[in-house]
N, C-alpha and C. Protein backbone atom coordinates (compact mmCIF):
# COMPACT_ATOMS: atom_id res chain seq x y z
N UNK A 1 0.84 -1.17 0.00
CA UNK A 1 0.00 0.00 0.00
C UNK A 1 0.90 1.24 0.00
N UNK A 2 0.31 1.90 -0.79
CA UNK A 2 1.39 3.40 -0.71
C UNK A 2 1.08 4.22 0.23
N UNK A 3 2.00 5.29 0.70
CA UNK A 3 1.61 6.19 1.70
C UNK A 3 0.54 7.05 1.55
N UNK A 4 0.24 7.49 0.45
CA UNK A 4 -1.18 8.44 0.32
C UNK A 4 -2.08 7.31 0.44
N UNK A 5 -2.69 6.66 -0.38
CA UNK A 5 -3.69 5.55 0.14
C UNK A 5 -3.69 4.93 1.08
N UNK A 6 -2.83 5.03 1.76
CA UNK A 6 -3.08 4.94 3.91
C UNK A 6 -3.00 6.22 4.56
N UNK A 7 -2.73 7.13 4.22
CA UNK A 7 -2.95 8.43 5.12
C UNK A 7 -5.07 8.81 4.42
N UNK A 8 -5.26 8.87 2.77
CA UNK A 8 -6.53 8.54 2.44
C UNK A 8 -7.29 7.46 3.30
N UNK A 9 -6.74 6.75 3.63
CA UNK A 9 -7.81 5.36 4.00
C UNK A 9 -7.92 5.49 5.78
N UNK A 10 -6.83 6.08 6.48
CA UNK A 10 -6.75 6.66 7.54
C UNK A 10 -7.74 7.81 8.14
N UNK A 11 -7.56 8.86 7.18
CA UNK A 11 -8.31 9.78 7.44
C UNK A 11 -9.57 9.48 7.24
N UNK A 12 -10.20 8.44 6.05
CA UNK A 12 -12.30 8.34 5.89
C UNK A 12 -11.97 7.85 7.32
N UNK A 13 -11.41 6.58 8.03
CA UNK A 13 -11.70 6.00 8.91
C UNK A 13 -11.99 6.58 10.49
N UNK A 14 -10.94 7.90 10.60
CA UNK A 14 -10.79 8.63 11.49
C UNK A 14 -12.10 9.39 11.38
N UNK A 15 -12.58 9.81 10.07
CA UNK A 15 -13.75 10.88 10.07
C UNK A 15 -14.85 10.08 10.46
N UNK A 16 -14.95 8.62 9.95
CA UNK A 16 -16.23 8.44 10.08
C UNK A 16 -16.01 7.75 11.23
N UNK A 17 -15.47 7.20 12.22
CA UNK A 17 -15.79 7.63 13.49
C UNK A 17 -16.09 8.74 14.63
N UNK A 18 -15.61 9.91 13.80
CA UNK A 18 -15.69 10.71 15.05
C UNK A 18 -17.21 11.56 14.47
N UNK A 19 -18.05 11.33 13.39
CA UNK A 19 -19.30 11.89 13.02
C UNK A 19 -20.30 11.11 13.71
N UNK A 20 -20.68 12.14 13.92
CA UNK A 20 -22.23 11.19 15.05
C UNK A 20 -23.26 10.33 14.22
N UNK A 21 -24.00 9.26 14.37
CA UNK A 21 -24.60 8.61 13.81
C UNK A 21 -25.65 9.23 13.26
N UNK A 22 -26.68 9.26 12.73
CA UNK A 22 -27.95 9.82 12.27
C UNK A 22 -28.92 9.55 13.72
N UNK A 23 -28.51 7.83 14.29
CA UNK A 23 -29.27 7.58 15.41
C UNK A 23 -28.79 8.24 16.53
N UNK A 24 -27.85 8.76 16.84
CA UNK A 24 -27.19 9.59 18.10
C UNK A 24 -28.00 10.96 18.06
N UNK A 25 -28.28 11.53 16.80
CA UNK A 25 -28.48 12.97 16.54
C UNK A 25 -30.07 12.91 17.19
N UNK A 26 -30.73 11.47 16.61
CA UNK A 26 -31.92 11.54 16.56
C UNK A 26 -32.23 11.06 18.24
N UNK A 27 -31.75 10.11 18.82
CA UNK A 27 -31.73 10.15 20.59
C UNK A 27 -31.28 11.29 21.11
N UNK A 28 -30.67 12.24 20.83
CA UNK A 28 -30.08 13.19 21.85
C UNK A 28 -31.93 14.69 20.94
N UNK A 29 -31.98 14.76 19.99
CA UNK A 29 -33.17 15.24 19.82
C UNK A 29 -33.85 14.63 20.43
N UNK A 30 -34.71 13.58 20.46
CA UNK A 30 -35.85 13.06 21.42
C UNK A 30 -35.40 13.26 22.86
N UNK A 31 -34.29 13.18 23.34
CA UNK A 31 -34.28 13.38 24.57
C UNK A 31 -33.97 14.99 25.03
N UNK A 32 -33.46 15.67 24.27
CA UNK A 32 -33.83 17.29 24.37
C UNK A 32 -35.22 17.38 24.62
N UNK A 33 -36.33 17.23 23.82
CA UNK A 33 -37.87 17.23 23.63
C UNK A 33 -38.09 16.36 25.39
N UNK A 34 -37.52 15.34 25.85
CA UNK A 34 -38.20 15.13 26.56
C UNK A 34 -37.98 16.03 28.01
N UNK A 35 -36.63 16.45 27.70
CA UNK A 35 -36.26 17.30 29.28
C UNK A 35 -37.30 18.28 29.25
N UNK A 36 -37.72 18.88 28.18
CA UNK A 36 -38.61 20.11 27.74
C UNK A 36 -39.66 19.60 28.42
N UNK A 37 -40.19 18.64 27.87
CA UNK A 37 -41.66 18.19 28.26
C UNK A 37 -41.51 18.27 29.91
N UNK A 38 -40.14 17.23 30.43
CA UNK A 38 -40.54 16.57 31.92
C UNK A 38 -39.77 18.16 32.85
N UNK A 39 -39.22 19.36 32.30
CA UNK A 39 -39.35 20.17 33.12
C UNK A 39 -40.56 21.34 33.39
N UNK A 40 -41.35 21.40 32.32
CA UNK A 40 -42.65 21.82 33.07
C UNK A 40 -43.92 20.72 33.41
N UNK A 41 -43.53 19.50 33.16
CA UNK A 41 -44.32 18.69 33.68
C UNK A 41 -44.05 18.85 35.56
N UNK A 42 -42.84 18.51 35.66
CA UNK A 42 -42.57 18.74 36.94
C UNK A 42 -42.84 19.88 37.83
N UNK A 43 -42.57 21.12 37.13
CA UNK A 43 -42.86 22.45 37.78
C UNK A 43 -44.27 22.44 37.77
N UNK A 44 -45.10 22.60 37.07
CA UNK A 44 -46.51 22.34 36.98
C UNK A 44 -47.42 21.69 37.65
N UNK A 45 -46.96 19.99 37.43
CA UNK A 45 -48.09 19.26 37.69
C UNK A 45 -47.23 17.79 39.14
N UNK A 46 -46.20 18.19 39.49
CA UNK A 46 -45.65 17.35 40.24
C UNK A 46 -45.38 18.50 41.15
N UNK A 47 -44.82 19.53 41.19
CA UNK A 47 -44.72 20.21 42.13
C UNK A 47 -43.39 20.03 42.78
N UNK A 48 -42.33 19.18 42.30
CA UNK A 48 -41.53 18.76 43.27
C UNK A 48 -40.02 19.34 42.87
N UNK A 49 -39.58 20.08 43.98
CA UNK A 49 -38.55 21.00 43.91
C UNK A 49 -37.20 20.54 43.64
N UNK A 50 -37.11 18.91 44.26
CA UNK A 50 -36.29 18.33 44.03
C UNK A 50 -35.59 17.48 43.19
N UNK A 51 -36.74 17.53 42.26
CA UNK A 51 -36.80 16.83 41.46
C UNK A 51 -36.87 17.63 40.38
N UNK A 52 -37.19 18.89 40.41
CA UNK A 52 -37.13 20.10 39.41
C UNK A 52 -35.46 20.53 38.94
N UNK A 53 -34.89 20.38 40.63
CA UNK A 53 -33.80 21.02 40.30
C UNK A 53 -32.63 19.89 39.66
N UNK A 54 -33.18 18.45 39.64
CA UNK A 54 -32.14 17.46 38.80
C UNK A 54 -32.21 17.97 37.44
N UNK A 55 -33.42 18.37 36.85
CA UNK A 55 -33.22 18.50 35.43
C UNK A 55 -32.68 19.89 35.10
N UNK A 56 -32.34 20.73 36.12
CA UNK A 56 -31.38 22.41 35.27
C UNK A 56 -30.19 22.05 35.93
N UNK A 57 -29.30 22.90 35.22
CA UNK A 57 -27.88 23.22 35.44
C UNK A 57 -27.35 23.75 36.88
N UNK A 58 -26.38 23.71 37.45
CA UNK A 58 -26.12 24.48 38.34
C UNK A 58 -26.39 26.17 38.35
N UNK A 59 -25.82 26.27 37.05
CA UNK A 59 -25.81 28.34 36.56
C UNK A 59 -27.04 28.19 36.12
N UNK A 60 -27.81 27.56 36.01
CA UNK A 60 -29.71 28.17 35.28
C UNK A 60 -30.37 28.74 35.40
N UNK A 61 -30.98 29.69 34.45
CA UNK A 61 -31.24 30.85 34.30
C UNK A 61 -32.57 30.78 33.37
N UNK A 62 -33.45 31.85 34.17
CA UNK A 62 -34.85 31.88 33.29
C UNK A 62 -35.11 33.33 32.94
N UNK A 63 -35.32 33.62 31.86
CA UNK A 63 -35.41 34.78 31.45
C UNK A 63 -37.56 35.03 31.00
N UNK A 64 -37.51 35.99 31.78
CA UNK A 64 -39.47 36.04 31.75
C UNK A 64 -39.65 37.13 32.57
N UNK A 65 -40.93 37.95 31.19
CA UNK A 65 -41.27 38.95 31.97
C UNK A 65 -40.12 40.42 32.03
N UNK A 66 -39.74 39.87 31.16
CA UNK A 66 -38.14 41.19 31.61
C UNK A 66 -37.74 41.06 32.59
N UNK A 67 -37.20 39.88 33.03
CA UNK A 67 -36.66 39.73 34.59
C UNK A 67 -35.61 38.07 34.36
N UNK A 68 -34.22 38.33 34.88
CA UNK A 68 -33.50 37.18 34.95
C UNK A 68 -33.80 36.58 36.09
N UNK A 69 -33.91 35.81 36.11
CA UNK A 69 -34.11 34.78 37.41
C UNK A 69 -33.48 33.16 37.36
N UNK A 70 -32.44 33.17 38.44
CA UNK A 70 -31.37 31.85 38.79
C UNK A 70 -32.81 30.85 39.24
N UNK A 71 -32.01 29.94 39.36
CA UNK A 71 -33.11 28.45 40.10
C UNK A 71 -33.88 28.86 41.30
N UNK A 72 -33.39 29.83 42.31
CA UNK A 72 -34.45 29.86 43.29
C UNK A 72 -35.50 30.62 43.01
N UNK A 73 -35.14 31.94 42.11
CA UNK A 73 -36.32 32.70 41.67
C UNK A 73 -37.34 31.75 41.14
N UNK A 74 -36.98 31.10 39.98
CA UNK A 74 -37.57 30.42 39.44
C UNK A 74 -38.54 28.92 40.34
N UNK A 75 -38.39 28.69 41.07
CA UNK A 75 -38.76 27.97 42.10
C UNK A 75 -39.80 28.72 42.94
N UNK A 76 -39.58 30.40 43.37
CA UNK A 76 -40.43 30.72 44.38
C UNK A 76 -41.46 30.93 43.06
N UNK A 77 -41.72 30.77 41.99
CA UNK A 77 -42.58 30.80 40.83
C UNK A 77 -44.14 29.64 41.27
N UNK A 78 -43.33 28.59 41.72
CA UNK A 78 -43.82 26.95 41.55
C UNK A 78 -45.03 27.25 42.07
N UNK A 79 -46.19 26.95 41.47
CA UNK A 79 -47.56 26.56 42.29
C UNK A 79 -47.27 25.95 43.12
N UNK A 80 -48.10 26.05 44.65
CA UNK A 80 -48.36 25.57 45.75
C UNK A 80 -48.42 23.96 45.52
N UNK A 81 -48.14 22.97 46.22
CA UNK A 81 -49.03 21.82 46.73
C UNK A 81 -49.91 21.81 46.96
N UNK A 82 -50.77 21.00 46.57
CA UNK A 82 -52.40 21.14 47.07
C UNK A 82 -53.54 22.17 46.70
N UNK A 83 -52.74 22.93 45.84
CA UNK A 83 -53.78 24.37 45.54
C UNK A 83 -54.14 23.71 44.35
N UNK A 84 -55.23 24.56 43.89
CA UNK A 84 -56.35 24.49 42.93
C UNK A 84 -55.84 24.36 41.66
N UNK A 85 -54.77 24.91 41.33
CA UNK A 85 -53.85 25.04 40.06
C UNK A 85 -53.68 23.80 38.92
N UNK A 86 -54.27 23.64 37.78
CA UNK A 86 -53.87 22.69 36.89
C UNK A 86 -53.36 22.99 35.77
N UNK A 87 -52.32 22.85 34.99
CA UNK A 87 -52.24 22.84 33.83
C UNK A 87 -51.89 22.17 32.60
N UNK A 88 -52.19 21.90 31.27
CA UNK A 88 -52.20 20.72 30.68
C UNK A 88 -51.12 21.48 29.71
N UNK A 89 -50.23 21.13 28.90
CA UNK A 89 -49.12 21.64 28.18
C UNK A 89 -49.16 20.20 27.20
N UNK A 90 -49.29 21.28 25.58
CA UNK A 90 -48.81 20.43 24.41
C UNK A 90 -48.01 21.44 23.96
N UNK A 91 -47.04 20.89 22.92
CA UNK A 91 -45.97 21.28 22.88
C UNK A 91 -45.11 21.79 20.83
N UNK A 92 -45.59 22.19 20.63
CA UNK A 92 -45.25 22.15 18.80
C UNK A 92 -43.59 22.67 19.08
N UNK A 93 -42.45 21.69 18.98
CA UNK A 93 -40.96 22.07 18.31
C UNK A 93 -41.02 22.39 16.97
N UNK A 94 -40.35 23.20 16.79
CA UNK A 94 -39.94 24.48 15.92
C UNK A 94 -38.63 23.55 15.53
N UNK A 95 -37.72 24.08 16.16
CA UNK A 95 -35.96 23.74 15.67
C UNK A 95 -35.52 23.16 16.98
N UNK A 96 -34.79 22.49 16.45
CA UNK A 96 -33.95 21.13 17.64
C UNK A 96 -32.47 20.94 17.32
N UNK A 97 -31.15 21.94 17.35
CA UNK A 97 -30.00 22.02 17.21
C UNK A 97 -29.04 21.08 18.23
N UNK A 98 -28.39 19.86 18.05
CA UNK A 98 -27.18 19.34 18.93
C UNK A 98 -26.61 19.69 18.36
N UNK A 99 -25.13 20.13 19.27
CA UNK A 99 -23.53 20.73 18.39
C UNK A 99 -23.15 19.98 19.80
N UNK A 100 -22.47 18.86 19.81
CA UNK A 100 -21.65 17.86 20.88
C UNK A 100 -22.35 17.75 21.86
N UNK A 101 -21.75 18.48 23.16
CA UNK A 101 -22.94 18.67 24.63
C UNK A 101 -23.78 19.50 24.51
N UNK A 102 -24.24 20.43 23.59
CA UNK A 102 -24.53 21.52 23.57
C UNK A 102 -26.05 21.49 22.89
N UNK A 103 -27.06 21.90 22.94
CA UNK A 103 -28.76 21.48 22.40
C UNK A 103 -29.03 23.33 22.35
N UNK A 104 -30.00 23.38 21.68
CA UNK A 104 -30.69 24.36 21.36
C UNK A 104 -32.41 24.22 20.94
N UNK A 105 -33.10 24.36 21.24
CA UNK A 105 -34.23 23.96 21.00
C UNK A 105 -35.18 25.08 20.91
N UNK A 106 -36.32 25.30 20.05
CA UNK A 106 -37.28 26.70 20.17
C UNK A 106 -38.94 25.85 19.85
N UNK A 107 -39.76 26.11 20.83
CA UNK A 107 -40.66 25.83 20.74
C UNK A 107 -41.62 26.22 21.15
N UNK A 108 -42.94 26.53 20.79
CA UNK A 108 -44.45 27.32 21.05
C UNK A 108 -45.19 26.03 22.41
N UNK A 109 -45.13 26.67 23.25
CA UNK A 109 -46.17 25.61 24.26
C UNK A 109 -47.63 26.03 24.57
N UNK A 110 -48.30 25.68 24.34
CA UNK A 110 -49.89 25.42 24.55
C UNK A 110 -50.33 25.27 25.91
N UNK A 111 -50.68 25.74 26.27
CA UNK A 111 -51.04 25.51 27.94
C UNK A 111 -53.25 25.71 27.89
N UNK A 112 -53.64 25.29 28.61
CA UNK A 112 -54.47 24.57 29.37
C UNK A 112 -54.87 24.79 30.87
N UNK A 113 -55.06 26.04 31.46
CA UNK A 113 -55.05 26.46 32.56
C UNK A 113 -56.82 26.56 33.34
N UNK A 114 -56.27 25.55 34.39
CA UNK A 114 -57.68 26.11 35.88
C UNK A 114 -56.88 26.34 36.55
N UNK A 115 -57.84 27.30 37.48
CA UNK A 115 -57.31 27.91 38.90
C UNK A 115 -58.74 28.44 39.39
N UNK A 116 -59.45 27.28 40.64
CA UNK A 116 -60.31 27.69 41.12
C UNK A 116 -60.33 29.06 41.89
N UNK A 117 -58.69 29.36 42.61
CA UNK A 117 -58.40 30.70 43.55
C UNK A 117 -58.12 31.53 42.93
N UNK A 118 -57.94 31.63 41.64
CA UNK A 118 -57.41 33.00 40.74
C UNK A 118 -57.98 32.44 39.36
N UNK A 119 -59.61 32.71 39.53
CA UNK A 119 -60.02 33.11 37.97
C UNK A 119 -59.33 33.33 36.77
N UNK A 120 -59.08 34.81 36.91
CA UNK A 120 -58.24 35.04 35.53
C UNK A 120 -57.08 34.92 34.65
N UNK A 121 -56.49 33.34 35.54
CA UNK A 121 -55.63 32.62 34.78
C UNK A 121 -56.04 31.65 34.07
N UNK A 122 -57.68 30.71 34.54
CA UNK A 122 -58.21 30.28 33.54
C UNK A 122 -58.11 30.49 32.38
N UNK A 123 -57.78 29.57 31.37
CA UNK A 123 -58.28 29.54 29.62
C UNK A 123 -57.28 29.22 29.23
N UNK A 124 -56.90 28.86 27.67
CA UNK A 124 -55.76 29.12 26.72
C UNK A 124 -54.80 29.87 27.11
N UNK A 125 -53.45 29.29 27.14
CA UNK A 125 -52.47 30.49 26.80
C UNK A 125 -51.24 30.21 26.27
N UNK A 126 -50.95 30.44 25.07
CA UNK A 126 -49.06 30.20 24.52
C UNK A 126 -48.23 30.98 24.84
N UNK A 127 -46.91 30.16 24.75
CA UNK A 127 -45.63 31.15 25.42
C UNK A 127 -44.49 30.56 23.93
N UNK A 128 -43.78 31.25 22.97
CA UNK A 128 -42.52 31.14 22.64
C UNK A 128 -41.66 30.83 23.60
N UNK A 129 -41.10 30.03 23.30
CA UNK A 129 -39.74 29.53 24.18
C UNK A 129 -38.96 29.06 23.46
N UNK A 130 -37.32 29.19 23.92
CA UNK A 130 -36.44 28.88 23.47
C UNK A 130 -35.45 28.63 24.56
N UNK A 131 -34.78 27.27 24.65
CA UNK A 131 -33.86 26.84 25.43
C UNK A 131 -32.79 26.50 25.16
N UNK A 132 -31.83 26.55 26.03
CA UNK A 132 -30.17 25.74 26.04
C UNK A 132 -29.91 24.74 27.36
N UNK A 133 -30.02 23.32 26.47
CA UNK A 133 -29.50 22.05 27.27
C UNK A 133 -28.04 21.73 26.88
N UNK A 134 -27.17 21.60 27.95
CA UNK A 134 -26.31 20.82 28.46
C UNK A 134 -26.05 19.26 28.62
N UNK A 135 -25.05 18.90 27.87
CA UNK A 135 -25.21 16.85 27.96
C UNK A 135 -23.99 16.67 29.68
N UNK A 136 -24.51 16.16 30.77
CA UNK A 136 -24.14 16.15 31.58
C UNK A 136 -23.91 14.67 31.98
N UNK A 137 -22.76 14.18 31.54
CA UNK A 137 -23.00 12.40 31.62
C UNK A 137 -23.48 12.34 30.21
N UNK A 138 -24.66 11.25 30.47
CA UNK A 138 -24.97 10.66 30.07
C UNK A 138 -26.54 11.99 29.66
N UNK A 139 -26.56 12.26 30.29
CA UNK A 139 -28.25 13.44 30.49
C UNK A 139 -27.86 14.70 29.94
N UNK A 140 -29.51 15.24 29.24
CA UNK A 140 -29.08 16.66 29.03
C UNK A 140 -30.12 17.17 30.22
N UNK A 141 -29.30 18.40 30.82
CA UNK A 141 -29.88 19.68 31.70
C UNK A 141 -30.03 20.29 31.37
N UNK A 142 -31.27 21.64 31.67
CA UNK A 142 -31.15 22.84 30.91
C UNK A 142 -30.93 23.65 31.80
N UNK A 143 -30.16 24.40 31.00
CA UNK A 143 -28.78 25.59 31.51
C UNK A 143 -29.76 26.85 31.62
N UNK A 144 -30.83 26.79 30.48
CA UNK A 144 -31.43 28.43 30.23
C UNK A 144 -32.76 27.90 29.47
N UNK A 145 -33.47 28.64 29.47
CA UNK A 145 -35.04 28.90 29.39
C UNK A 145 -35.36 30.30 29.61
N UNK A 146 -35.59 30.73 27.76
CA UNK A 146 -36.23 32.19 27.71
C UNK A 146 -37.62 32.15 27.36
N UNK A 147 -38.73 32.26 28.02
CA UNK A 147 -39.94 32.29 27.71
C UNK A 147 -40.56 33.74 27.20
N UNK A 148 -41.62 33.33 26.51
CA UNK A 148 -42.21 35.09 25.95
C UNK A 148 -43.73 34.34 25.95
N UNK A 149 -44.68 34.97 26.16
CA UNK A 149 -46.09 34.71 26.03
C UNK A 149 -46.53 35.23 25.06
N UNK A 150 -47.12 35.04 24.09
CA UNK A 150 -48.23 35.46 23.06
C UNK A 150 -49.31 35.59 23.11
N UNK A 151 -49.44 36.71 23.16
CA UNK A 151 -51.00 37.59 23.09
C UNK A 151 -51.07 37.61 22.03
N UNK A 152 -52.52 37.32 21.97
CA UNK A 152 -53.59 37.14 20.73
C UNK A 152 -54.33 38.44 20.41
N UNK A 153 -53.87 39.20 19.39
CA UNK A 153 -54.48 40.41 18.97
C UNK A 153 -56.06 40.51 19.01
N UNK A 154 -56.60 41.75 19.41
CA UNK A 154 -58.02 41.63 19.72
C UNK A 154 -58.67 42.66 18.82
N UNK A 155 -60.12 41.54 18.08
CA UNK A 155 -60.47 41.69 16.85
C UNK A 155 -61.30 43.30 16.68
């Protein structure tokens, strides 16, 4: 074998190991989508703080409302235990970016709101969102969550 046709045959071999599979791209997307789903499932409808704070980053950061807020802000947010509060969340992804550890995701959430103690959160309501997950191990965390709500122009 000559030296260019082993430094050639070297290098496909080197490349196509170090390119991620089509199936890697497509598990680390489904599992972006699911941190999405199971961190306002949790904040929402589990309530549980401890279990909120496995799925963000240490530095995590929520941007809402014109206001930055770290994990505890974001926590003194959490509906009560036991209060009246329900909400149902579907979810339409937009764009779903992995670059190594690194996720990007933008998606419109649908929410589904009762609140027997505060009426006028009842009804419909969407929020734009756009996040940054972290591959931590084996898991992605999310580092950041910028939410925006959409108001529906009135006819």
């Amino acid at each position: 074998m000559k030296r260019r046709e082993f430094i050639a045959g070297t290098g496909l071999l080197l490349g196509a190991t170090c390119v991620p599979s089509a199936s890697a791209a497509t598990d680390d997307s489904a599992a972006v989508k699911q941190v999405v789903r199971d961190v306002h499932s949790v904040f929402y409808a589990d309530r549980n703080k401890q279990k909120y704070r496995s799925l963000l980053t240490e530095d995590y950061l929520l941007l809402e409302k014109g206001k930055i807020l770290d994990v505890e802000g974001d926590l003194a947010l959490m509906p009560a235990l036991g209060s009246d509060y329900k909400r149902t969340d579907t979810f339409d992804f937009r764009t779903i970016n992995v670059q190594g550890d690194m996720a990007y995701v933008v998606y419109i959430v649908e929410s589904k709101i009762t609140n027997k103690k505060n009426v006028s959160q009842n009804g419909e309501w969407q929020w734009l969102e756009s996040a940054i997950l972290r591959r931590s191990g084996k898991r992605w965390l999310m580092a950041l969550l910028h939410s925006t709500q959409i108001t529906k122009a009135r006819a």
